[in-house]
Protein backbone atom coordinates (compact mmCIF):
# COMPACT_ATOMS: atom_id res chain seq x y z
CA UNK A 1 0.00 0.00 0.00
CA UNK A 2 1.50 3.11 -0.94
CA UNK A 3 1.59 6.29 1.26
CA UNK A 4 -0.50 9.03 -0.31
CA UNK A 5 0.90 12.67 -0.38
CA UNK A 6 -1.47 13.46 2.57
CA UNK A 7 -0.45 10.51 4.96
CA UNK A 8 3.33 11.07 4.98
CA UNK A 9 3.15 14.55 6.81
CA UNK A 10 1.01 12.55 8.96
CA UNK A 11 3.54 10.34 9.91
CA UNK A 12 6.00 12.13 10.30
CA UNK A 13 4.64 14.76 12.51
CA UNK A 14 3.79 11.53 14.51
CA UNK A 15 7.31 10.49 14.81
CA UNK A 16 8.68 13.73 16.05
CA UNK A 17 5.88 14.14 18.24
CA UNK A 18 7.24 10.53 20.34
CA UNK A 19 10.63 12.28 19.91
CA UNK A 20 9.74 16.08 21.38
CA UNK A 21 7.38 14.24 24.14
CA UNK A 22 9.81 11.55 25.25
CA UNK A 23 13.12 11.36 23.90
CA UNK A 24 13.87 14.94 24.13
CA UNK A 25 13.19 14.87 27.66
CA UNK A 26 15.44 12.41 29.01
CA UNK A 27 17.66 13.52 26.21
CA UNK A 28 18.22 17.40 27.60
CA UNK A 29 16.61 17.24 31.11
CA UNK A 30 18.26 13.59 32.57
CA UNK A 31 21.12 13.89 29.93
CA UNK A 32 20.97 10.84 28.67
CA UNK A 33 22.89 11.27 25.71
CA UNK A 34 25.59 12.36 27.75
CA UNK A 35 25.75 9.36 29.40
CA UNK A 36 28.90 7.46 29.03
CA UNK A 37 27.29 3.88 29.78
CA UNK A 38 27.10 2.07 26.07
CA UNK A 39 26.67 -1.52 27.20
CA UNK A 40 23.25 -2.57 26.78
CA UNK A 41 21.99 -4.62 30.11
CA UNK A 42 23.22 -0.82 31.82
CA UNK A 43 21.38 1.16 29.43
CA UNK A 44 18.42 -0.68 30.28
CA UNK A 45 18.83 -0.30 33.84
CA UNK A 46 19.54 3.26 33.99
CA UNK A 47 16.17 4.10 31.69
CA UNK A 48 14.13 2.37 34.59
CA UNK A 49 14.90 4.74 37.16
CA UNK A 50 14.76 7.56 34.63
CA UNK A 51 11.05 5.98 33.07
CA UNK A 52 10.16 5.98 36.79
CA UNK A 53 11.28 9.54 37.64
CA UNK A 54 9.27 11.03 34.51
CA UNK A 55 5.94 8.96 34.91
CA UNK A 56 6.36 9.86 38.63
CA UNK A 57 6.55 13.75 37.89
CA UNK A 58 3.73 13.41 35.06
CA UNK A 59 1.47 11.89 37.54
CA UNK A 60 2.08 14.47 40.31
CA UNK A 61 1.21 17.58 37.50
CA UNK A 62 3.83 18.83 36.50
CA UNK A 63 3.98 19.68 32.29
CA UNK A 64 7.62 20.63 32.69
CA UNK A 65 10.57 18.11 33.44
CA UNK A 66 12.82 20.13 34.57
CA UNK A 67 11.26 22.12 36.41
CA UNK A 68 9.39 18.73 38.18
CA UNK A 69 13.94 17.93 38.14
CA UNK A 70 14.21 21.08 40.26
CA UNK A 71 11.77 21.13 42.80
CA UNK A 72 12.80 17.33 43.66
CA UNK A 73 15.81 18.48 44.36
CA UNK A 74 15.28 20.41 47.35
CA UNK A 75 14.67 17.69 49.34
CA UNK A 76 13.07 14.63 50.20
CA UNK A 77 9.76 16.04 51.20
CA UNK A 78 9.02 16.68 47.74
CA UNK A 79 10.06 13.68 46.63
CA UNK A 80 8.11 11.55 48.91
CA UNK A 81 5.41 13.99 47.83
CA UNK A 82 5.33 12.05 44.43
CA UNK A 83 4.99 8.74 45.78
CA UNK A 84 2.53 9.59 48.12
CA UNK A 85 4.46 9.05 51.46
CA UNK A 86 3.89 12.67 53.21
């Protein structure tokens, strides 16, 4: 089945939309590309954690990563704020 002129803009916007709403984010806000670990099995590993950390921050509210990256930062409070351990 061939792709007609008004599906492959379609697609593609679709693609870069998984890349700006995911990849991106652990790209530039949990630096993932500047991540020296290559081997796979520790790839895998790390993106738990880093999945975790970003579903966690979604579900409390926050729209912005970093920002959600900042605020967790100032202490445990907030972070056992996301989990729902006050």
């Amino acid at each position: 089945m061939k792709e007609t002129a008004e599906q492959k803009p379609k697609r593609i916007r679709g693609y870069w939309g998984v890349e700006n709403k995911v990849h991106y984010v652990r790209d530039v806000t949990q630096g993932e590309d500047k991540s020296r670990i290559r081997t796979t099995p520790l790839v895998q590993i790390w993106a738990i954690p880093r999945n975790l950390a970003l579903n966690l921050y979604r579900d409390a509210g926050f729209d912005n990563m970093a920002q959600a990256q900042r605020k967790c930062q100032f202490g445990l409070k907030h972070i056992l704020a996301l989990f729902r351990m006050k």
